[in-house]
C-alpha atoms as a PDB file:
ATOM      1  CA  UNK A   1      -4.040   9.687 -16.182  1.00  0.00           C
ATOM      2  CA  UNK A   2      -2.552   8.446 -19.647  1.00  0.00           C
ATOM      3  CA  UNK A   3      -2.844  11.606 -21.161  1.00  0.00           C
ATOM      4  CA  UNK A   4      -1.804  13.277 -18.239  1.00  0.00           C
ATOM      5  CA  UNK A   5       1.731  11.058 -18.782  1.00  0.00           C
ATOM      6  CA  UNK A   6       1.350  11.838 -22.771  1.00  0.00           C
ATOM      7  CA  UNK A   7       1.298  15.381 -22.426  1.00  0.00           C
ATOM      8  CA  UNK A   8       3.987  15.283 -19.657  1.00  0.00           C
ATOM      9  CA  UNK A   9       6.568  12.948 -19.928  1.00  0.00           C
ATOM     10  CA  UNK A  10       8.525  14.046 -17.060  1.00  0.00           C
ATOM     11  CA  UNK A  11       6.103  14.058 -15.081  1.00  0.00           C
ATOM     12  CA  UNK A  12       7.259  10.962 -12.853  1.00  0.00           C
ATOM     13  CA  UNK A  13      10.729  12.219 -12.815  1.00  0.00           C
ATOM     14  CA  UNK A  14      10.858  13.230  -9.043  1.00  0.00           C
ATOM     15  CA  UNK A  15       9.505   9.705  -8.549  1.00  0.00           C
ATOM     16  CA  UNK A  16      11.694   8.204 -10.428  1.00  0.00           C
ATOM     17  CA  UNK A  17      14.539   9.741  -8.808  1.00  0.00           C
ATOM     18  CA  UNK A  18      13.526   9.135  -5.349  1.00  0.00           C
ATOM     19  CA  UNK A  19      13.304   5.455  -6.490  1.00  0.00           C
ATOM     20  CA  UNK A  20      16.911   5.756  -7.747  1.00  0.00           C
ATOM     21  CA  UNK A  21      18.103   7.156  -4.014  1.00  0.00           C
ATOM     22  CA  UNK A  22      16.097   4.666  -2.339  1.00  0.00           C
ATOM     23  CA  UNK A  23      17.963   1.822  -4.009  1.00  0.00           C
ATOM     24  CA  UNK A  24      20.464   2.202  -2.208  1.00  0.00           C
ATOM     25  CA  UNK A  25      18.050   0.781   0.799  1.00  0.00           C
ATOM     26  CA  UNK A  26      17.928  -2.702  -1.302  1.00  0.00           C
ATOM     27  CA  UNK A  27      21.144  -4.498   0.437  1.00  0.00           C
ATOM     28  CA  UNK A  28      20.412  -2.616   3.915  1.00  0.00           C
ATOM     29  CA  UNK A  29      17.251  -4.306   4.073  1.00  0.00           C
ATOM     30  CA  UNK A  30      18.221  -7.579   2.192  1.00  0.00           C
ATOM     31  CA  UNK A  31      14.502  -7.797   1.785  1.00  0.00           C
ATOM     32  CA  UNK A  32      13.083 -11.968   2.299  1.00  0.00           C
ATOM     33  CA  UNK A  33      10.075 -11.982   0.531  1.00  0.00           C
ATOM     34  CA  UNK A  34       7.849 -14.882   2.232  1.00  0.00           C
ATOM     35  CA  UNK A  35       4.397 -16.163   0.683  1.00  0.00           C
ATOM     36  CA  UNK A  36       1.524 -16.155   2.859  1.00  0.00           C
ATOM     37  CA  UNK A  37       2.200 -20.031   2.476  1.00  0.00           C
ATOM     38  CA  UNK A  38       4.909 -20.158   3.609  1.00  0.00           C
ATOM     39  CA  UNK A  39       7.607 -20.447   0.565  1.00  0.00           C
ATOM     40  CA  UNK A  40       9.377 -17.341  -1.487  1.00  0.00           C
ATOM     41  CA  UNK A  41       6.933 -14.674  -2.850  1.00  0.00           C
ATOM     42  CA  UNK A  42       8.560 -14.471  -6.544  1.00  0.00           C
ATOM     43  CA  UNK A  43       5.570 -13.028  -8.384  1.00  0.00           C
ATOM     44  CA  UNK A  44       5.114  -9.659  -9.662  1.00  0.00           C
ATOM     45  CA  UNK A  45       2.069  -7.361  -9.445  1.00  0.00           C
ATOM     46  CA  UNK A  46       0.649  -6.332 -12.863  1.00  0.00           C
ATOM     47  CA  UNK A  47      -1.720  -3.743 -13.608  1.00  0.00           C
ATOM     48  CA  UNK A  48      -3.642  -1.840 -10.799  1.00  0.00           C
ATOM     49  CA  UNK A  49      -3.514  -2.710  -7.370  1.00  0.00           C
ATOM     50  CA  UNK A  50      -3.739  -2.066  -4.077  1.00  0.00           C
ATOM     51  CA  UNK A  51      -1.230  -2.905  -1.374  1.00  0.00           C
ATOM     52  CA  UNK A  52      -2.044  -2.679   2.239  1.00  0.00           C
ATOM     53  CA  UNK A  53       0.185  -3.231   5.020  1.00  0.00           C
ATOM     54  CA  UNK A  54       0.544  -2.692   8.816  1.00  0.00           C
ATOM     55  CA  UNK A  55       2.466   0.681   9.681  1.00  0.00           C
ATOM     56  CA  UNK A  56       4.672   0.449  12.580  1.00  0.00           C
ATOM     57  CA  UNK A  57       6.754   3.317  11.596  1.00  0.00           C
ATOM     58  CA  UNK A  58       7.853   5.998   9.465  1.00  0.00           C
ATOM     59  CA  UNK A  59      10.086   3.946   6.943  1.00  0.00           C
ATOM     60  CA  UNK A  60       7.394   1.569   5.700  1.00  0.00           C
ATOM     61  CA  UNK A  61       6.830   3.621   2.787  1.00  0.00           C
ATOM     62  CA  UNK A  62      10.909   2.601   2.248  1.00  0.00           C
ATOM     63  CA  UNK A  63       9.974  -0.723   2.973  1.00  0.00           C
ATOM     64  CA  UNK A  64       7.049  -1.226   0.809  1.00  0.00           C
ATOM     65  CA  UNK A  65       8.680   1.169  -2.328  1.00  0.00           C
ATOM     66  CA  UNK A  66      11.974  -1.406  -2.233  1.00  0.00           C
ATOM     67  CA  UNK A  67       9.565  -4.649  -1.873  1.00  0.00           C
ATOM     68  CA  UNK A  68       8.022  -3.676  -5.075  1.00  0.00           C
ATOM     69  CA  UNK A  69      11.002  -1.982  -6.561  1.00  0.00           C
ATOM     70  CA  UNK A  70       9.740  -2.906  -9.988  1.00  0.00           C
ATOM     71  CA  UNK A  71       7.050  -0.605 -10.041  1.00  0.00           C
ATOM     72  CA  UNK A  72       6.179   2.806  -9.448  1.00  0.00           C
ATOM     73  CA  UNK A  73       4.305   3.288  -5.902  1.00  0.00           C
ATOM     74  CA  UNK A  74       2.232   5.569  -5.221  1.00  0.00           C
ATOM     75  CA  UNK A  75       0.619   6.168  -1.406  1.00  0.00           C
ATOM     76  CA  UNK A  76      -2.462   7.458   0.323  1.00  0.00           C
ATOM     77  CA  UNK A  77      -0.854  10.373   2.896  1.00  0.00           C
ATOM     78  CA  UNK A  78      -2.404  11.672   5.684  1.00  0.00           C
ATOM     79  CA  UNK A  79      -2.779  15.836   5.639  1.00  0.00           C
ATOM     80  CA  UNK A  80      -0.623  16.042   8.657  1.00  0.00           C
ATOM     81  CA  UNK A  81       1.878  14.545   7.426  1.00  0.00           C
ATOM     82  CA  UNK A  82       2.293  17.053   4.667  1.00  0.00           C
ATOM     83  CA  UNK A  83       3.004  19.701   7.688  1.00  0.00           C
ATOM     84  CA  UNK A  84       4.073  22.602   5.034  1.00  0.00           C
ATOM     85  CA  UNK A  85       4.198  23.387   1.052  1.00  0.00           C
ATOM     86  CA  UNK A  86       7.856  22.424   0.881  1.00  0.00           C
ATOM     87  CA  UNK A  87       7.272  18.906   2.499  1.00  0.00           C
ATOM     88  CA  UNK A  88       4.017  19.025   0.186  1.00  0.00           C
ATOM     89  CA  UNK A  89       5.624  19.359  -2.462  1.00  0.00           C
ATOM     90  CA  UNK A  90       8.030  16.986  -1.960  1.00  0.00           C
ATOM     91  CA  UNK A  91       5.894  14.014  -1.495  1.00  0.00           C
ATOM     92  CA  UNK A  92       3.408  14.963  -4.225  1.00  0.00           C
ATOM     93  CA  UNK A  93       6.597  14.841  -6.379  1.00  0.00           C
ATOM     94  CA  UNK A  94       7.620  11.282  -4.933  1.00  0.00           C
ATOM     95  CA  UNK A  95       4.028  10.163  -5.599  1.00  0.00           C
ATOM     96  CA  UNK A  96       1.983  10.763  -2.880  1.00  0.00           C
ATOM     97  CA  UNK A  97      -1.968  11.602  -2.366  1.00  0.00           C
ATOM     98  CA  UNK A  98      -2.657  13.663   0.206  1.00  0.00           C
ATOM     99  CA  UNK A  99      -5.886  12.582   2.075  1.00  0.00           C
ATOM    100  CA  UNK A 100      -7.806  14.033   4.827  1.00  0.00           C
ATOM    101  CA  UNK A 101      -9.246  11.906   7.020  1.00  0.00           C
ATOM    102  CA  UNK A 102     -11.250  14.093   8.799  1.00  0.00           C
ATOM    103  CA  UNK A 103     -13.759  14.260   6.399  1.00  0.00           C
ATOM    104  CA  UNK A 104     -15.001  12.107   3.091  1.00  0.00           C
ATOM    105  CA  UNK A 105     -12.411  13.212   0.886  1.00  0.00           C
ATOM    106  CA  UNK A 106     -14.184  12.708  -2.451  1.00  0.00           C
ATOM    107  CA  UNK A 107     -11.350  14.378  -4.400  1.00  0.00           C
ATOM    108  CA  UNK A 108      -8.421  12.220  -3.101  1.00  0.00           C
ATOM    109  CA  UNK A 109     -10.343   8.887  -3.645  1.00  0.00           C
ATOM    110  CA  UNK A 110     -11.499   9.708  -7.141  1.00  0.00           C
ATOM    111  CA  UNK A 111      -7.238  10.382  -7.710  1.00  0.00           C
ATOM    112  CA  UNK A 112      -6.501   6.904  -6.050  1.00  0.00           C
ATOM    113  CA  UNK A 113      -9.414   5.488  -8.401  1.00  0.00           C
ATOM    114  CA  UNK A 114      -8.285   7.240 -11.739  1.00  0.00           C
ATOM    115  CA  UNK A 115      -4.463   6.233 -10.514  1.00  0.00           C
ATOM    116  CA  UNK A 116      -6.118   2.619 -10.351  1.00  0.00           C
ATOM    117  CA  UNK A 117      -7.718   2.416 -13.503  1.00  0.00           C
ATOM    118  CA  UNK A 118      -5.079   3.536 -15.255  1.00  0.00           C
ATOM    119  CA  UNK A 119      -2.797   0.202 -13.811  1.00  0.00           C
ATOM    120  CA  UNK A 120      -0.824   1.972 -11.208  1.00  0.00           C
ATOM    121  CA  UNK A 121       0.017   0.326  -7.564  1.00  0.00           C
ATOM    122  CA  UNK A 122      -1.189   2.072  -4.753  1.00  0.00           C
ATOM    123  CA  UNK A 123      -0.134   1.417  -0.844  1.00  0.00           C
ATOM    124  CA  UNK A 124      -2.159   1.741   1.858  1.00  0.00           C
ATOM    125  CA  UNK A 125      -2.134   1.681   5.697  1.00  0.00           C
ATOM    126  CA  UNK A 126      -5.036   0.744   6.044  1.00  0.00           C
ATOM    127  CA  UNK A 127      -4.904   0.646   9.961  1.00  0.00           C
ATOM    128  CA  UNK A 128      -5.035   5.188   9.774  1.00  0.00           C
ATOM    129  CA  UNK A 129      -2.142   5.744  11.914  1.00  0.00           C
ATOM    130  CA  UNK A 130       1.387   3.479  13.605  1.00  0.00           C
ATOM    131  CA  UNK A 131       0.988   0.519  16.094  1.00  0.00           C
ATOM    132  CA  UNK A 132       4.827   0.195  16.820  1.00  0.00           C
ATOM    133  CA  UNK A 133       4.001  -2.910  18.485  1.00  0.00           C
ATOM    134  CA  UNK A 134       2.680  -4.572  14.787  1.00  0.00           C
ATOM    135  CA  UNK A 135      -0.723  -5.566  16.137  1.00  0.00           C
ATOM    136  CA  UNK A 136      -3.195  -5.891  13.300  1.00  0.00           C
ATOM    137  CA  UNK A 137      -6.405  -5.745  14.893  1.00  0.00           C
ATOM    138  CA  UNK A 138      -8.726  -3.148  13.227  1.00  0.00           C
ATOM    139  CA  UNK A 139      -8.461  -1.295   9.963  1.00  0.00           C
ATOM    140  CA  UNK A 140     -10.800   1.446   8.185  1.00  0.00           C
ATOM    141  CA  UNK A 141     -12.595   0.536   5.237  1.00  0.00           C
ATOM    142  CA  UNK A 142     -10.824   3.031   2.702  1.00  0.00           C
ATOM    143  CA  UNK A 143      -9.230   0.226   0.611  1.00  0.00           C
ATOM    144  CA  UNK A 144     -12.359  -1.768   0.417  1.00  0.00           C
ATOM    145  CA  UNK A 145     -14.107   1.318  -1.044  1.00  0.00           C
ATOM    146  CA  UNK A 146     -11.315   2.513  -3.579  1.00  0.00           C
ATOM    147  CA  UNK A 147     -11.124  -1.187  -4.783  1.00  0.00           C
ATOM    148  CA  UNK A 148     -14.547  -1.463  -5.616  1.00  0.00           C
ATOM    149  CA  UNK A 149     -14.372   2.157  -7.364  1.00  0.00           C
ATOM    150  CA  UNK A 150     -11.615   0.901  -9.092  1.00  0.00           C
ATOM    151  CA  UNK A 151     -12.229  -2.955  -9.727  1.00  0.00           C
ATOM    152  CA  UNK A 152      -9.137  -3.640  -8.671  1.00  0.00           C
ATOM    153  CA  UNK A 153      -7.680  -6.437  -6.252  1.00  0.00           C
ATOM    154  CA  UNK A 154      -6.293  -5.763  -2.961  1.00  0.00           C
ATOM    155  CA  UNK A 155      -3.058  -7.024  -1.470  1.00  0.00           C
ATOM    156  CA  UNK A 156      -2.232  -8.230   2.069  1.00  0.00           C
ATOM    157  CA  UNK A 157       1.098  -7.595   3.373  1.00  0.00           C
ATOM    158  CA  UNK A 158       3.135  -7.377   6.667  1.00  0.00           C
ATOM    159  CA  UNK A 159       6.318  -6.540   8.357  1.00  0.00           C
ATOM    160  CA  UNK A 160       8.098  -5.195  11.897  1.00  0.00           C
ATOM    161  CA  UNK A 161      11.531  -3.792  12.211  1.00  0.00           C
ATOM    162  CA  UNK A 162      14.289  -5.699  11.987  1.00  0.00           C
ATOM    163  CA  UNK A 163      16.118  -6.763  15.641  1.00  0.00           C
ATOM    164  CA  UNK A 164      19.289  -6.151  14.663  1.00  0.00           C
ATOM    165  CA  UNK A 165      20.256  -4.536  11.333  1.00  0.00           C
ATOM    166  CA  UNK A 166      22.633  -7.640  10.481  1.00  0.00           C
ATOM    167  CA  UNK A 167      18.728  -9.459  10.225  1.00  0.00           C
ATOM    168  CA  UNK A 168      16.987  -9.579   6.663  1.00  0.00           C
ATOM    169  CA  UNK A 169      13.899  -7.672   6.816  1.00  0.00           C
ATOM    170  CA  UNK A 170      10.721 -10.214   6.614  1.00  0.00           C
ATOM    171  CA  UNK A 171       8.095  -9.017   4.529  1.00  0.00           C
ATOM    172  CA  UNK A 172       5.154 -12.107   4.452  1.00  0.00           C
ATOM    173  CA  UNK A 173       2.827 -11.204   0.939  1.00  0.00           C
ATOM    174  CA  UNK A 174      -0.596 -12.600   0.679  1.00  0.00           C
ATOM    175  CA  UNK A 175      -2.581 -13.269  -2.500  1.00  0.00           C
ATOM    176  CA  UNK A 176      -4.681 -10.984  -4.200  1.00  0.00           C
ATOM    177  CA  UNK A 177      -8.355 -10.064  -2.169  1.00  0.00           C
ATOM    178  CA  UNK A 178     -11.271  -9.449  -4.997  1.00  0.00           C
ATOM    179  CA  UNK A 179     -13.564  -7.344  -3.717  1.00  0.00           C
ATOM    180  CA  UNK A 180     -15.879  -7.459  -6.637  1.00  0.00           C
ATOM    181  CA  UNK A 181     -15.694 -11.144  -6.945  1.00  0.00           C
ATOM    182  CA  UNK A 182     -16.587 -11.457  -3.287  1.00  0.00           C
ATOM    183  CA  UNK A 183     -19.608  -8.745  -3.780  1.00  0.00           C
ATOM    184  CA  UNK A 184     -21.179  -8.234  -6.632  1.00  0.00           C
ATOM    185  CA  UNK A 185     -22.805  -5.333  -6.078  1.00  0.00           C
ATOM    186  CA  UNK A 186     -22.974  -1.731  -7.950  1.00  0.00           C
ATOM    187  CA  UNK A 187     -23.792  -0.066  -4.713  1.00  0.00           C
ATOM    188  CA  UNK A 188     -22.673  -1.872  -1.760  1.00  0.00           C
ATOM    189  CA  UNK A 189     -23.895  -1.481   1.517  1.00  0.00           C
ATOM    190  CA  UNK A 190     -22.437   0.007   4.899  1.00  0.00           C
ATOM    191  CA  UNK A 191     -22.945  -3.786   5.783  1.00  0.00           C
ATOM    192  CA  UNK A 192     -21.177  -5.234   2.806  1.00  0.00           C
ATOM    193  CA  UNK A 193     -18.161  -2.845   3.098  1.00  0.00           C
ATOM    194  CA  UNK A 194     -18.034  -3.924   6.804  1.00  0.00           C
ATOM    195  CA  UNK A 195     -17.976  -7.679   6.210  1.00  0.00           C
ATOM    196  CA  UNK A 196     -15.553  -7.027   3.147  1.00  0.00           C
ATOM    197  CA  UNK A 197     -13.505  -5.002   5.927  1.00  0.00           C
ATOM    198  CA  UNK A 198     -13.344  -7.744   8.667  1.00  0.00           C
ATOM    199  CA  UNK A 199     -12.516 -10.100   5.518  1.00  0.00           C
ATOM    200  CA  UNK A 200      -9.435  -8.212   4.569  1.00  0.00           C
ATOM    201  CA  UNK A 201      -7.999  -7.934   8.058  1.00  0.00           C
ATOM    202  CA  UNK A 202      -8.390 -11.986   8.584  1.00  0.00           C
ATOM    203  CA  UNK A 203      -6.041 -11.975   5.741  1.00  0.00           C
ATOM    204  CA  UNK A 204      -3.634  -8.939   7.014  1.00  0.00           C
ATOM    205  CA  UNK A 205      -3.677 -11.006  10.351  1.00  0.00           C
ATOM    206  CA  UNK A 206      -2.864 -14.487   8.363  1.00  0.00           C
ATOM    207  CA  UNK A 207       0.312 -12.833   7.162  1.00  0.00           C
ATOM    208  CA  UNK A 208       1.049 -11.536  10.472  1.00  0.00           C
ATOM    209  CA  UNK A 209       1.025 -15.569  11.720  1.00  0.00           C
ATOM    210  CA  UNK A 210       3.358 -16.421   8.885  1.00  0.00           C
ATOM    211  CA  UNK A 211       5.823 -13.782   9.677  1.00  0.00           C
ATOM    212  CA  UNK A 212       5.651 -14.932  13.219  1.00  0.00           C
ATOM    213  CA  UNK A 213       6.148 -18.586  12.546  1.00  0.00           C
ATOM    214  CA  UNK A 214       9.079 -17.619  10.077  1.00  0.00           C
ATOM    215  CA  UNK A 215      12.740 -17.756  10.729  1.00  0.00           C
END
């Protein structure tokens, strides 16, 4: 990935851009970033990292690229949402990974791993699909698997739509989930990944109480 950037040096320029147009989004959204404990989330994520949230809609990419504006973020797509080359193309460009779901798709984990490793932040939706109604109550175990690939942490975050577009949009930010630290294994097991899984989500549904409880 470094010498990719190296060799290329515009190669994040659609990115970039996008980022630039989507800036715009920062006082529409008057983002209040809320700690899983309660208070302001004022740190910044450094180095790789993984970012999962619930997905209740088309704009949470928006959402998430704006709460992190300070980095570069690059997401885990679903095939069909790349309907055709042109819309292919266009999201490759603004720094998605196309992913099919249908099937173990070695390639496009190995990309989210080397993307990883080389301290880049990745968001997932972990849930594989939209629940408008921002339940939280089972995800897939992609993001425990690409973290332990990676050795990177994992994390937690959660938002709805706003009520009213005069509201701030709530986004509640937990603290980083260490896979590795949590199972030391070089070859977990199905069982492993599924009690990592169920771990994750307890946190995912912690910052769903917080955002709840919120005002």
């Amino acid at each position: 990935m470094q010498n990719k950037e190296r060799k290329n040096p515009f190669r994040f320029l659609p990115m970039d851009a996008g980022r630039l147009v989507c800036s715009v989004l920062m006082p529409i959204y008057r983002h209040k970033r809320i700690h899983v404990s309660g208070g302001k989330y004022t740190k910044r994520l450094k180095g790789g990292v993984i970012v999962v949230s619930n997905h209740t809609g088309f704009s949470d990419p928006f959402l998430i690229g704006t709460t992190f504006w300070y980095r570069r973020v690059f997401f885990l797509a679903a095939k069909e949402v790349m309907r055709n080359k042109l819309v292919e193309v266009l999201l490759k460009g603004m720094g998605c990974i196309k992913i099919d779901r249908d099937i173990s798709d070695i390639n496009a984990i190995r990309k989210c791993v080397d993307l990883l490793k080389s301290g880049k932040l990745l968001s997932m939706f972990p849930q594989g699909g939209i629940t408008a109604n921002g339940e939280v109550d089972k995800i897939k175990s992609g993001a425990i698997l690409i973290s332990m690939q990676a050795g990177v942490p994992i994390v937690p975050a959660y938002t709805l739509k706003r009520k009213h577009w005069w509201n701030r949009q709530k986004v509640v930010i937990g603290d980083e989930f260490n896979c590795r630290e949590k199972c030391n294994k070089r070859f977990p097991s199905v069982s492993d990944i599924a009690v990592l899984s169920e771990q994750l989500l307890e946190k995912m549904e912690e910052c769903k109480k917080v955002y709840e409880q919120s005002k």
